[in-house]
Structures are given as structure tokens and as C-alpha cells.
C-alpha atoms as a PDB file:
ATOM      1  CA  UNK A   1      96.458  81.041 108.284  1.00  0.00           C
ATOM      2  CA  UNK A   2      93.120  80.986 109.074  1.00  0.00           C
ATOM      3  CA  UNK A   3      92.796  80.149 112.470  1.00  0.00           C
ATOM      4  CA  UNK A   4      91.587  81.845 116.059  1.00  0.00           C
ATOM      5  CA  UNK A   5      94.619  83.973 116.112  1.00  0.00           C
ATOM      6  CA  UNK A   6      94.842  85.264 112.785  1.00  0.00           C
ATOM      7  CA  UNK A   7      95.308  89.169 113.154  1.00  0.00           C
ATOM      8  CA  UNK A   8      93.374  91.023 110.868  1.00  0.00           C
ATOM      9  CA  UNK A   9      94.937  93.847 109.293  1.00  0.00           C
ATOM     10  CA  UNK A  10      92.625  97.418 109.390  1.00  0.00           C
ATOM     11  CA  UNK A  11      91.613  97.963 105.966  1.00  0.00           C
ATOM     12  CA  UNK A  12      91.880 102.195 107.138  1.00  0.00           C
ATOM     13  CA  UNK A  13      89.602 103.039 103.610  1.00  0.00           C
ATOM     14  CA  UNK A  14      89.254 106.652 104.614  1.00  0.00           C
ATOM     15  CA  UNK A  15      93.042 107.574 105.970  1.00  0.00           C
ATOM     16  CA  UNK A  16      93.773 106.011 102.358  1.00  0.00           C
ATOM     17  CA  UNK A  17      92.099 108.334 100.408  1.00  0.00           C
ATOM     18  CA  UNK A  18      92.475 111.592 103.126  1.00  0.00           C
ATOM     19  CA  UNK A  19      96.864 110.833 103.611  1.00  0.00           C
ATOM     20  CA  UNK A  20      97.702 109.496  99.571  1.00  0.00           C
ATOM     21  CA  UNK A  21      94.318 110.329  97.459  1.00  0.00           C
ATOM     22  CA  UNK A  22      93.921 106.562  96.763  1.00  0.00           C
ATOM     23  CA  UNK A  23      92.750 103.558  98.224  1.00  0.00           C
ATOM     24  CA  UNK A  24      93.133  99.879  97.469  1.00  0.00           C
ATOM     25  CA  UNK A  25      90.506  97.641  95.434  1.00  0.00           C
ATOM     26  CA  UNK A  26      88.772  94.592  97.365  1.00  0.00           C
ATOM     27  CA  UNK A  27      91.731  92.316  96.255  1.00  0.00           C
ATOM     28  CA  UNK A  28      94.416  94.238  97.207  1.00  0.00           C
ATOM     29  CA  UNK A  29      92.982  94.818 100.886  1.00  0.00           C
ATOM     30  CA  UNK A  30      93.025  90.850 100.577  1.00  0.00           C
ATOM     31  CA  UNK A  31      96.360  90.708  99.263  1.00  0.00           C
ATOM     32  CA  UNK A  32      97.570  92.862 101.928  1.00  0.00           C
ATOM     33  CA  UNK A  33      96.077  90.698 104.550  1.00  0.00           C
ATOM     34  CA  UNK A  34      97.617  87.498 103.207  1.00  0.00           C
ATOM     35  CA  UNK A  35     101.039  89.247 102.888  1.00  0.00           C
ATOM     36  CA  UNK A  36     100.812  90.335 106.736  1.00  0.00           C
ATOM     37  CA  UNK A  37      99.906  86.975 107.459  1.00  0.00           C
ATOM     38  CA  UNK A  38     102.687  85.505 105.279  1.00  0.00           C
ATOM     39  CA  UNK A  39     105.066  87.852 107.366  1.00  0.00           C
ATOM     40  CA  UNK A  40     104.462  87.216 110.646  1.00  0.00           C
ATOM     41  CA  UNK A  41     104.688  83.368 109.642  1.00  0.00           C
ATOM     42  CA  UNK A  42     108.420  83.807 108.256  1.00  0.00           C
ATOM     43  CA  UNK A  43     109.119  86.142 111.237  1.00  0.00           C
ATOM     44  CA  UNK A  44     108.498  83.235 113.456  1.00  0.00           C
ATOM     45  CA  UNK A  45     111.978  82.218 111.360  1.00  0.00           C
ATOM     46  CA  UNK A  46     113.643  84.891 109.948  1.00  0.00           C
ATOM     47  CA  UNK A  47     113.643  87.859 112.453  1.00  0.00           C
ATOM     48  CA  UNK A  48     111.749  89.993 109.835  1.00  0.00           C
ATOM     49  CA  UNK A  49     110.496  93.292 112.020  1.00  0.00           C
ATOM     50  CA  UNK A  50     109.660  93.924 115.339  1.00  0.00           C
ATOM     51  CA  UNK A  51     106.519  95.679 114.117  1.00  0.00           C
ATOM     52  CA  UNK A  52     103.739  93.060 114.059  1.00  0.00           C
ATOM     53  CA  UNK A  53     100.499  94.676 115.423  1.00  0.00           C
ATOM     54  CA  UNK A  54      97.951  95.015 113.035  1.00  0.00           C
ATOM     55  CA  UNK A  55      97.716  98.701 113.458  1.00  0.00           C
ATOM     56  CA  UNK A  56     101.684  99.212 114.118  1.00  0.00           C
ATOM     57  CA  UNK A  57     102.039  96.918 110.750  1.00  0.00           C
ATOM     58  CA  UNK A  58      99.268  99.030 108.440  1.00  0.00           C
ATOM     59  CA  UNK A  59     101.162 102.462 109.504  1.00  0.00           C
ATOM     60  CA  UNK A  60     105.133 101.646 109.711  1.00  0.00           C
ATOM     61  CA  UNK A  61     105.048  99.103 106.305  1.00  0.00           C
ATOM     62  CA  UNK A  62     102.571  99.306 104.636  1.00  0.00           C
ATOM     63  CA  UNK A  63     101.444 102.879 104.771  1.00  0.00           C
ATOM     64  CA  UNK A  64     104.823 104.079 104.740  1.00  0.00           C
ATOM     65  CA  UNK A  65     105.784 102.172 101.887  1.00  0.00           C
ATOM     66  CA  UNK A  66     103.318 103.627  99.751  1.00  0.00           C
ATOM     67  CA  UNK A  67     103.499 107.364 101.023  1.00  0.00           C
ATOM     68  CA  UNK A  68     106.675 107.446  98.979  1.00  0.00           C
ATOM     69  CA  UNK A  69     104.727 107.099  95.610  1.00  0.00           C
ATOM     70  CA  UNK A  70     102.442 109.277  96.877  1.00  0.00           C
ATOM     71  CA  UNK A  71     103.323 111.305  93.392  1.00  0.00           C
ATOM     72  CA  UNK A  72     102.239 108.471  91.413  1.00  0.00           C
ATOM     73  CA  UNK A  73      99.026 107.073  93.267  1.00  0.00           C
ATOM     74  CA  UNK A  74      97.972 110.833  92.549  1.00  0.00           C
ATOM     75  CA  UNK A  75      98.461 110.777  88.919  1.00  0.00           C
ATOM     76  CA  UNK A  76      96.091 107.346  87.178  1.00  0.00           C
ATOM     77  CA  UNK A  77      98.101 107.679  84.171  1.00  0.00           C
ATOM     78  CA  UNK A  78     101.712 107.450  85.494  1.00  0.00           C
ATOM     79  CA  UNK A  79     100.141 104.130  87.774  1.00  0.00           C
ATOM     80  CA  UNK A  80      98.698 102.422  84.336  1.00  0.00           C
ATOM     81  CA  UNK A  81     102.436 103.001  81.972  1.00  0.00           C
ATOM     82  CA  UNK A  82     104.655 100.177  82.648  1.00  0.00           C
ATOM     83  CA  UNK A  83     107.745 101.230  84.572  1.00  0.00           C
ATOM     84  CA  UNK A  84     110.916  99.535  85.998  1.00  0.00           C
ATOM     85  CA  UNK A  85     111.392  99.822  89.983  1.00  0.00           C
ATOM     86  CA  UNK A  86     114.285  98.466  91.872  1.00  0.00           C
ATOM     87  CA  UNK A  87     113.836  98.185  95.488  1.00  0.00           C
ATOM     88  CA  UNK A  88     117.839  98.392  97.023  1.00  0.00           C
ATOM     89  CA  UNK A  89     117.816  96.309 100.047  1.00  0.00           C
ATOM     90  CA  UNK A  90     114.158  94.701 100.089  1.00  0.00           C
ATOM     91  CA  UNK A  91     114.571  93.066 103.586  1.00  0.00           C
ATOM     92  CA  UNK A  92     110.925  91.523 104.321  1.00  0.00           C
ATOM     93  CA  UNK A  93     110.022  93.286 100.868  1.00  0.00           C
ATOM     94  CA  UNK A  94     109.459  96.917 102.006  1.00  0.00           C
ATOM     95  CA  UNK A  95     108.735  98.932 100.450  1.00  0.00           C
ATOM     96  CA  UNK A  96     108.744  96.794  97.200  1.00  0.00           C
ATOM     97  CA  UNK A  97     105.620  94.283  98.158  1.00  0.00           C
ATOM     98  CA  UNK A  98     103.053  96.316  98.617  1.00  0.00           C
ATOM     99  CA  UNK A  99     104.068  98.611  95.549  1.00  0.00           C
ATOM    100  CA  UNK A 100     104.322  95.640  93.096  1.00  0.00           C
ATOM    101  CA  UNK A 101     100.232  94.594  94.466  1.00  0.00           C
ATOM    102  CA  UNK A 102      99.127  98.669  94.101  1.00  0.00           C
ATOM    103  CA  UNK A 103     100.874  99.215  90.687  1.00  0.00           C
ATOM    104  CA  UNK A 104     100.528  95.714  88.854  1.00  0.00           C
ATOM    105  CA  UNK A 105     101.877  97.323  85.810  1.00  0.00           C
ATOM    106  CA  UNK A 106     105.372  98.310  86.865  1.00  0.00           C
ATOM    107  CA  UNK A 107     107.826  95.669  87.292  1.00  0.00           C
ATOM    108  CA  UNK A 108     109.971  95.315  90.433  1.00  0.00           C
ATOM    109  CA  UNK A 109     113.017  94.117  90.806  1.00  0.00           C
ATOM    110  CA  UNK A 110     113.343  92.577  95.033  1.00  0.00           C
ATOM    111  CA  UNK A 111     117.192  93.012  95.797  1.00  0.00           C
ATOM    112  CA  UNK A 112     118.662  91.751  98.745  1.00  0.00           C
ATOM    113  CA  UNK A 113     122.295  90.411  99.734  1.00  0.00           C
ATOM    114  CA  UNK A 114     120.682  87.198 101.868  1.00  0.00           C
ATOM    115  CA  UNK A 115     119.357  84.322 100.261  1.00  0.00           C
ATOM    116  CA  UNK A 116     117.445  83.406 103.405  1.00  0.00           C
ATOM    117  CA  UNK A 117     115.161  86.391 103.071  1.00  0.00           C
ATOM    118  CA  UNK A 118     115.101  86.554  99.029  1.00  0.00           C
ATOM    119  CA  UNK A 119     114.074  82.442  99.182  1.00  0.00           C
ATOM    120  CA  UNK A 120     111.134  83.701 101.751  1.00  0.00           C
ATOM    121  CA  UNK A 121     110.247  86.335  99.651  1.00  0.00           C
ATOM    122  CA  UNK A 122     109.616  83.886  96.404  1.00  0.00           C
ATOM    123  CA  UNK A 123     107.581  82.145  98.610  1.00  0.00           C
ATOM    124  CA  UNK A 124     104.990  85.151  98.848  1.00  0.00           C
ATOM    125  CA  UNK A 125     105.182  85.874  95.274  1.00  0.00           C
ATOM    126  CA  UNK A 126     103.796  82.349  94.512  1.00  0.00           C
ATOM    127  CA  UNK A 127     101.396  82.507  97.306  1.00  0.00           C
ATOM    128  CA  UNK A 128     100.102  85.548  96.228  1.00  0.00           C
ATOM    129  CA  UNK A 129     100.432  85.163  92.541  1.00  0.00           C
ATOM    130  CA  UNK A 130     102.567  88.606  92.190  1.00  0.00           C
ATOM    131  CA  UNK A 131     103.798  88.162  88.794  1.00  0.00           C
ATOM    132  CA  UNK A 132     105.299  91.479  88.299  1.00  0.00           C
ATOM    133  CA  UNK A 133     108.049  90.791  90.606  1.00  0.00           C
ATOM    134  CA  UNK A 134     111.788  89.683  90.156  1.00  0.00           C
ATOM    135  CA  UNK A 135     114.000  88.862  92.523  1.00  0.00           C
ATOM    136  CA  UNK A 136     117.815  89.095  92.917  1.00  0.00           C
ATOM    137  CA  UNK A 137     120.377  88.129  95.435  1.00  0.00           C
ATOM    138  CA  UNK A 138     123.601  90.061  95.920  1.00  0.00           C
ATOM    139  CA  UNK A 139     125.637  93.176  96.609  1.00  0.00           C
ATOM    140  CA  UNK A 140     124.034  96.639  95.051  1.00  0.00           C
ATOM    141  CA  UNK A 141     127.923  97.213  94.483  1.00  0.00           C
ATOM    142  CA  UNK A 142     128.137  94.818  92.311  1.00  0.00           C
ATOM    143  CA  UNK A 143     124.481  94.776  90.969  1.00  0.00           C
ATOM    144  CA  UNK A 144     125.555  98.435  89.761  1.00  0.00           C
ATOM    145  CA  UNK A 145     128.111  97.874  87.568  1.00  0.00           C
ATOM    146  CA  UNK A 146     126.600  95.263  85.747  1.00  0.00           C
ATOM    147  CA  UNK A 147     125.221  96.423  82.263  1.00  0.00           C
ATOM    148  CA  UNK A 148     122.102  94.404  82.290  1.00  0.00           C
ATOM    149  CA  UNK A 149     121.092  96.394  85.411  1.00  0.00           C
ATOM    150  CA  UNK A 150     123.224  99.954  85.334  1.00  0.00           C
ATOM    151  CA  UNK A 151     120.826 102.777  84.598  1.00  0.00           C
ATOM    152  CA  UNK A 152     117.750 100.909  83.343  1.00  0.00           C
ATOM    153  CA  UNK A 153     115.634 101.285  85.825  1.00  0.00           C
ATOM    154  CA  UNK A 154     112.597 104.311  86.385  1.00  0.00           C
ATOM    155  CA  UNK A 155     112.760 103.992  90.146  1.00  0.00           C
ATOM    156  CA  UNK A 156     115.192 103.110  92.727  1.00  0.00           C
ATOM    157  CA  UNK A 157     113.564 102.580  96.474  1.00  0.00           C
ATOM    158  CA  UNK A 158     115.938 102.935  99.491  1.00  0.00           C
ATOM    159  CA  UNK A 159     114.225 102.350 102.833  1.00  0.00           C
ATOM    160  CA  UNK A 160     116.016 102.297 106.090  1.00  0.00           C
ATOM    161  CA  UNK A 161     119.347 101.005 104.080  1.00  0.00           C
ATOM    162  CA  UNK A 162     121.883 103.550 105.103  1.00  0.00           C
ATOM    163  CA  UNK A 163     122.779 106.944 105.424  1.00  0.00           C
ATOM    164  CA  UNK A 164     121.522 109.147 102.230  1.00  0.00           C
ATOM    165  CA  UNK A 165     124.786 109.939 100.937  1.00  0.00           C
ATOM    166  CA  UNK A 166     125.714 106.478 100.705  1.00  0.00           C
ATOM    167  CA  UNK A 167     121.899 105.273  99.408  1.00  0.00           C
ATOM    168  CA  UNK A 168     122.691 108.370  96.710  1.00  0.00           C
ATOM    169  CA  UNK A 169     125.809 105.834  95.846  1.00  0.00           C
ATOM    170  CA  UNK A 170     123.872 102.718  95.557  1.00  0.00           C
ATOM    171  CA  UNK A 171     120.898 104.340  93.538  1.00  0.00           C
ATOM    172  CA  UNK A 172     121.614 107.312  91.226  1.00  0.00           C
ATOM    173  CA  UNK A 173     123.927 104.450  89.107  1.00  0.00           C
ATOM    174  CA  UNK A 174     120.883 101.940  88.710  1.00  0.00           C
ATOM    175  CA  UNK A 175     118.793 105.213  87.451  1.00  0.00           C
ATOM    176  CA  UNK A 176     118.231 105.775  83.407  1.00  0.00           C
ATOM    177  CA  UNK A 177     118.409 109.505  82.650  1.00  0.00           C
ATOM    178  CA  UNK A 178     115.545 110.845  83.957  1.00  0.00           C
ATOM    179  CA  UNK A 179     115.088 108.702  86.757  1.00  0.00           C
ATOM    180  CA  UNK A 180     113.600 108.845  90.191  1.00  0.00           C
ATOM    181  CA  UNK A 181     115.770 107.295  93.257  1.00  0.00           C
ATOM    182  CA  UNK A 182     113.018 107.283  96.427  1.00  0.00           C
ATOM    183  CA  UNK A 183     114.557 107.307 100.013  1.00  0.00           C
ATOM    184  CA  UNK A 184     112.394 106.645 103.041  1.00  0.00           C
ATOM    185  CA  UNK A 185     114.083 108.382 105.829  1.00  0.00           C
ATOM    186  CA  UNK A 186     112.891 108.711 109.299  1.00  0.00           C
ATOM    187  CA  UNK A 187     114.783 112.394 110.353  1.00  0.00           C
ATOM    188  CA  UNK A 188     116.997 114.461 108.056  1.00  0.00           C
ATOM    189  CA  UNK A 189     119.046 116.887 109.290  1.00  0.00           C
ATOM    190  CA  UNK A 190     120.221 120.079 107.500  1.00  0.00           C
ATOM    191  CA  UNK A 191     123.841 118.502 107.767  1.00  0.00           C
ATOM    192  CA  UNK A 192     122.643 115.573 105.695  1.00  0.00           C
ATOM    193  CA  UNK A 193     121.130 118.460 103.154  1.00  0.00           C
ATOM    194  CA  UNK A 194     124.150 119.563 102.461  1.00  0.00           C
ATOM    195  CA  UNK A 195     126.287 116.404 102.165  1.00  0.00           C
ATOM    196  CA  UNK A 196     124.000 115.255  99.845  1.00  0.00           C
ATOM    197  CA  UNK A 197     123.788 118.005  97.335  1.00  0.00           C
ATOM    198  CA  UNK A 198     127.095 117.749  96.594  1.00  0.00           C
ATOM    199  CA  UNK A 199     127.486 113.897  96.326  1.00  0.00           C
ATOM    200  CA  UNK A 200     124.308 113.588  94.123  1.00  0.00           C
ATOM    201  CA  UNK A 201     126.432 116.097  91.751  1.00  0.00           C
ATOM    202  CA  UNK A 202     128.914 113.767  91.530  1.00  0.00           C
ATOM    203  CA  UNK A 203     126.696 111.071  90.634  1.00  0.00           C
ATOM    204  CA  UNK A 204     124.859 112.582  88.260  1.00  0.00           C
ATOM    205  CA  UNK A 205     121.917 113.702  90.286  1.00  0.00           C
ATOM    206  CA  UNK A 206     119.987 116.405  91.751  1.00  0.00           C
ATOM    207  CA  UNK A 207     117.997 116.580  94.548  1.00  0.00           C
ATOM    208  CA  UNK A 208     114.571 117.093  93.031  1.00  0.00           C
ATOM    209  CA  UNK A 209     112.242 117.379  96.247  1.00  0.00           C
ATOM    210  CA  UNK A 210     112.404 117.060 100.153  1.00  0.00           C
ATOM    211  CA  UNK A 211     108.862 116.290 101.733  1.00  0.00           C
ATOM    212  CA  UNK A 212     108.753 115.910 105.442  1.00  0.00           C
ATOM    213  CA  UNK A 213     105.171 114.937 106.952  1.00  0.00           C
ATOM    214  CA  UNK A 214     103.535 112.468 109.905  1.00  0.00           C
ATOM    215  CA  UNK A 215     102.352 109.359 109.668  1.00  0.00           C
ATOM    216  CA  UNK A 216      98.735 109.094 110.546  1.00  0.00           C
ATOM    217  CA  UNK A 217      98.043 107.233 113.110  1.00  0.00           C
ATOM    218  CA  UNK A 218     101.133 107.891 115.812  1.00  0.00           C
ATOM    219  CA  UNK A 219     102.476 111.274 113.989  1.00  0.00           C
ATOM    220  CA  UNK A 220     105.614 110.657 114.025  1.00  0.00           C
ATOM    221  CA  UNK A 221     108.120 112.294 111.682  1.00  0.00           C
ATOM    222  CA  UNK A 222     108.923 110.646 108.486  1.00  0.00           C
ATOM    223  CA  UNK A 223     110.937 112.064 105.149  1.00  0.00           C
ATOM    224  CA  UNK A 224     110.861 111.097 101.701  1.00  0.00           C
ATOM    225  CA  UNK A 225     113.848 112.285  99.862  1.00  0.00           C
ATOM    226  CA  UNK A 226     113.455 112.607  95.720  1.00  0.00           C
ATOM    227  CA  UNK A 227     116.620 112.255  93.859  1.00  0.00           C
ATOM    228  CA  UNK A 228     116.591 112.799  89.715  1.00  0.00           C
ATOM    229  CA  UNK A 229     118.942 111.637  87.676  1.00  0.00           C
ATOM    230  CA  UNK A 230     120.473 114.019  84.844  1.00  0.00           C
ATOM    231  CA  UNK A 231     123.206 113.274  83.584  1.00  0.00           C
ATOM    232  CA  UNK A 232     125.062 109.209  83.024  1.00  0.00           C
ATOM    233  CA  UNK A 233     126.858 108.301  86.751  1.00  0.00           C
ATOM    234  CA  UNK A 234     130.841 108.002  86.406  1.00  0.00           C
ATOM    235  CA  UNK A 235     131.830 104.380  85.396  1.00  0.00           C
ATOM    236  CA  UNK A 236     133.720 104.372  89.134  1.00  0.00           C
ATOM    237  CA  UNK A 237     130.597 104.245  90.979  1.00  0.00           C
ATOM    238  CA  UNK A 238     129.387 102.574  92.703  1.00  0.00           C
ATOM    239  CA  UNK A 239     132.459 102.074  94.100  1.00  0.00           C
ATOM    240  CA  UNK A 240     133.731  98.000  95.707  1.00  0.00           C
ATOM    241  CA  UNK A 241     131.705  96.381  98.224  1.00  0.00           C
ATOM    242  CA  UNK A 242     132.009  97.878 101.549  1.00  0.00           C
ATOM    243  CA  UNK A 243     133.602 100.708 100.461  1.00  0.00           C
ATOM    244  CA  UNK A 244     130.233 103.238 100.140  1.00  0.00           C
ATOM    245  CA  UNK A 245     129.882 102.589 103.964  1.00  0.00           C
ATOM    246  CA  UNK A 246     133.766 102.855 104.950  1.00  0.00           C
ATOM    247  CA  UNK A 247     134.438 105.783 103.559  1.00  0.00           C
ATOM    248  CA  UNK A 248     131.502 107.680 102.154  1.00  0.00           C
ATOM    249  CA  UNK A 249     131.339 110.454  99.900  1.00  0.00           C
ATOM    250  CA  UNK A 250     130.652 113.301 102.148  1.00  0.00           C
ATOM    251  CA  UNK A 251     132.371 116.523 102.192  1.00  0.00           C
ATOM    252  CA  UNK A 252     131.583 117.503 105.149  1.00  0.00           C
ATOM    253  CA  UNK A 253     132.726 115.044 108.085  1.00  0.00           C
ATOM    254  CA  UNK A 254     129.136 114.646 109.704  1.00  0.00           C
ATOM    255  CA  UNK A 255     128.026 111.247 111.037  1.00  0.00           C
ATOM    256  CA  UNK A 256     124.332 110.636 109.423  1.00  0.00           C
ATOM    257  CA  UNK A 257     122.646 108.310 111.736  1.00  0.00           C
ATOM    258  CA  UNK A 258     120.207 105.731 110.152  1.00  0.00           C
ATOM    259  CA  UNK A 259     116.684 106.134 111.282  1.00  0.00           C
ATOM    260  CA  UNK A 260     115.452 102.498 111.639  1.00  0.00           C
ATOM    261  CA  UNK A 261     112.011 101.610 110.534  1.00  0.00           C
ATOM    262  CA  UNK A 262     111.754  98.149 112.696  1.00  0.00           C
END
């Protein structure tokens, strides 16, 4: 990795602590470095992102990925208890990576349907020596409804999966009482609003806070969407693979286009 073209990732120390009130230690600025690098390796491969500037990669992963525990960075003592954190749909491991290196205390769990990218992803945890990570391979469907997994978990991270009302499907049932699902949205419309309020109910949800705000170095709109579980999620959901996508739980009959995040 260390070689004339390695890319060096902008450490950004200041937009840190002005955009989230944090900013990483020495070793995590390393560990974000060697991630990056590890990433544009595998993408070589695997097709990982298009985004693979060093600037483009800080802002749109892992800025981004940490904006949505914003709440947490914030607060020392909810970053130092030891919490459970599912990341739905991991991909390249955004947002899960770089929350698993910033909160070493919480355990996340890496799910993704492909092997391909879950294999690549072990390889970073042992390169990096992450050992608050686990990793899984299959369907949230199916994940869902399996006790060992069904509403243990503190947080549920959605990024650039699917539409909310069907990320509100795959979450909320993961979710203990109390819970916090997290989705990373690029725009949300006032159409999605209202489909969602009324699935979350169903699920046993609410939606606890809607932030909209700009990344910092291009400004372009981004949402983070809070959803809180109160009460247990109905055995039925989720409901059979496929079937959150095919025929999703909206009242309303409004197409909610996914925002990709690259």
C-alpha cells in the first residue's frame, strides 16, 4: 500500500470538530487511511463505489457515515456504554466501518446478502485489527425473524438500501424497545413523510427526528431519518424475501426514489 500512488486521505481536523463536535485520535486518522487504502484495493475487484478521490471519499463515506451518530459523538458517555449496532446492507462497510473504529465499545454486526463483499470485508477487520465487529451473510428478511437477532439490537443503520418505508420494514423488527433505527437518505420528500408515519405505526415505531443539513465540502443535501422503537413489531414482519420491495407498505401509492450514495 505504500507506494508512489498511494492517495492520502485529508485528515479535515477542524471540519471534524466545527460539522459533528468530535474528531478522531492519531490512530483512527491511521485507521481510516488504511481502510481507504484497503477499499480502493478490493474495488479494483469488487466494484465497491465510484467515489474514490481522497476528498470525494472523506465527505460521501466517511463523513457521512458518521454525521448520522452525530447524537452520540456529542454525548462521551453514550460513546463509552457498550451498545449493539446492526448495519442492514453494509455493502463496502458503510456506514458500519468507520463507526465500529470511532466507537470501539459498541459492537457491530456487518450484514450483507453477498458473500463476495462480506469475505472482503473480514479481510479489513483482520488487517485492521477491528475486533468489535461481526459479520453476517444473508437476507435481512430472514435475519429478522430469527430470535437470536429479532429486537436485540440498540441501533439499526440503513444507508442507501431502499426506500424508507421499506428500510422501516427491515429495521424497526431488529430494534429492542427503545431502540434507534438510523437512515441515511439523500432527499426526502413530504410524500415519503407521510408514508412513513403510518408504516412505522405498524411496526411498532415512531418517527423520533428528521434532520436535513449539507455536507461540508460540496453542500449538497443529505437527511438522516431517526426512527424509535416503542412498542414489540408484529411477528409477520418482516415479511418473505422480496416481498418488502414488491409490494411495500405504503398507504399512499407514491414511488420513493432511492437517493444513491455511489
Amino acid at each position: 500500500m505504500n507506494d508512489n500512488n498511494t492517495q492520502i486521505l485529508p485528515e479535515m481536523n477542524s471540519l471534524w470538530q466545527e460539522t459533528l463536535n468530535w474528531q478522531p485520535t492519531a490512530e483512527q486518522q491511521q485507521q481510516f487511511q488504511q481502510l481507504y487504502q484497503l477499499i480502493l484495493i478490493g474495488n479494483k475487484k469488487l466494484n465497491l463505489t465510484r467515489i474514490t478521490t481522497p476528498e470525494d471519499f472523506w465527505e460521501k463515506h466517511f463523513w457521512d457515515s458518521l454525521r448520522g451518530i452525530k447524537f452520540i459523538l456529542e454525548n462521551q458517555i453514550n460513546s463509552q456504554e457498550e451498545k449493539k449496532v446492526i448495519d442492514i446492507g453494509t455493502g463496502a462497510g458503510f456506514p458500519g466501518l468507520p463507526i465500529a473504529i470511532t466507537l470501539p465499545k459498541y459492537t457491530i454486526t456487518l450484514l450483507d446478502s453477498t458473500r463476495k463483499k462480506i469475505n472482503f470485508i473480514e479481510t479489513i477487520l483482520a488487517e485492521l485489527a477491528i475486533k468489535n465487529c461481526l459479520t453476517l451473510t444473508n437476507r435481512v428478511e430472514q435475519i429478522g425473524r430469527i430470535f437470536q437477532h429479532r429486537e436485540i439490537y440498540d441501533f439499526a443503520l440503513l444507508r442507501a438500501v431502499a426506500p424508507t418505508i421499506v428500510c422501516a420494514e427491515y429495521a424497526l423488527p431488529m430494534l429492542k424497545i427503545g431502540g434507534i433505527a438510523i437512515l441515511y437518505r439523500g432527499n426526502f420528500t413530504t410524500d415519503e413523510q407521510a408514508n412513513l408515519l403510518e408504516v412505522v405505526k405498524i411496526l411498532g415505531g415512531k418517527i423520533h427526528t428528521i434532520e436535513e443539513f449539507k455536507t461540508p465540502l460540496t453542500n449538497s443535501i443529505r437527511h438522516c431519518i431517526y426512527l424509535q422503537k416503542v412498542n414489540k413489531t408484529p411477528i409477520n414482519y418482516p415479511r418473505p424475501v422480496g416481498v418488502p420491495t414488491q409490494k411495500p407498505l405504503n398507504h399512499l401509492h407514491t414511488v420513493c426514489a432511492q437517493k444513491s450514495y455511489g
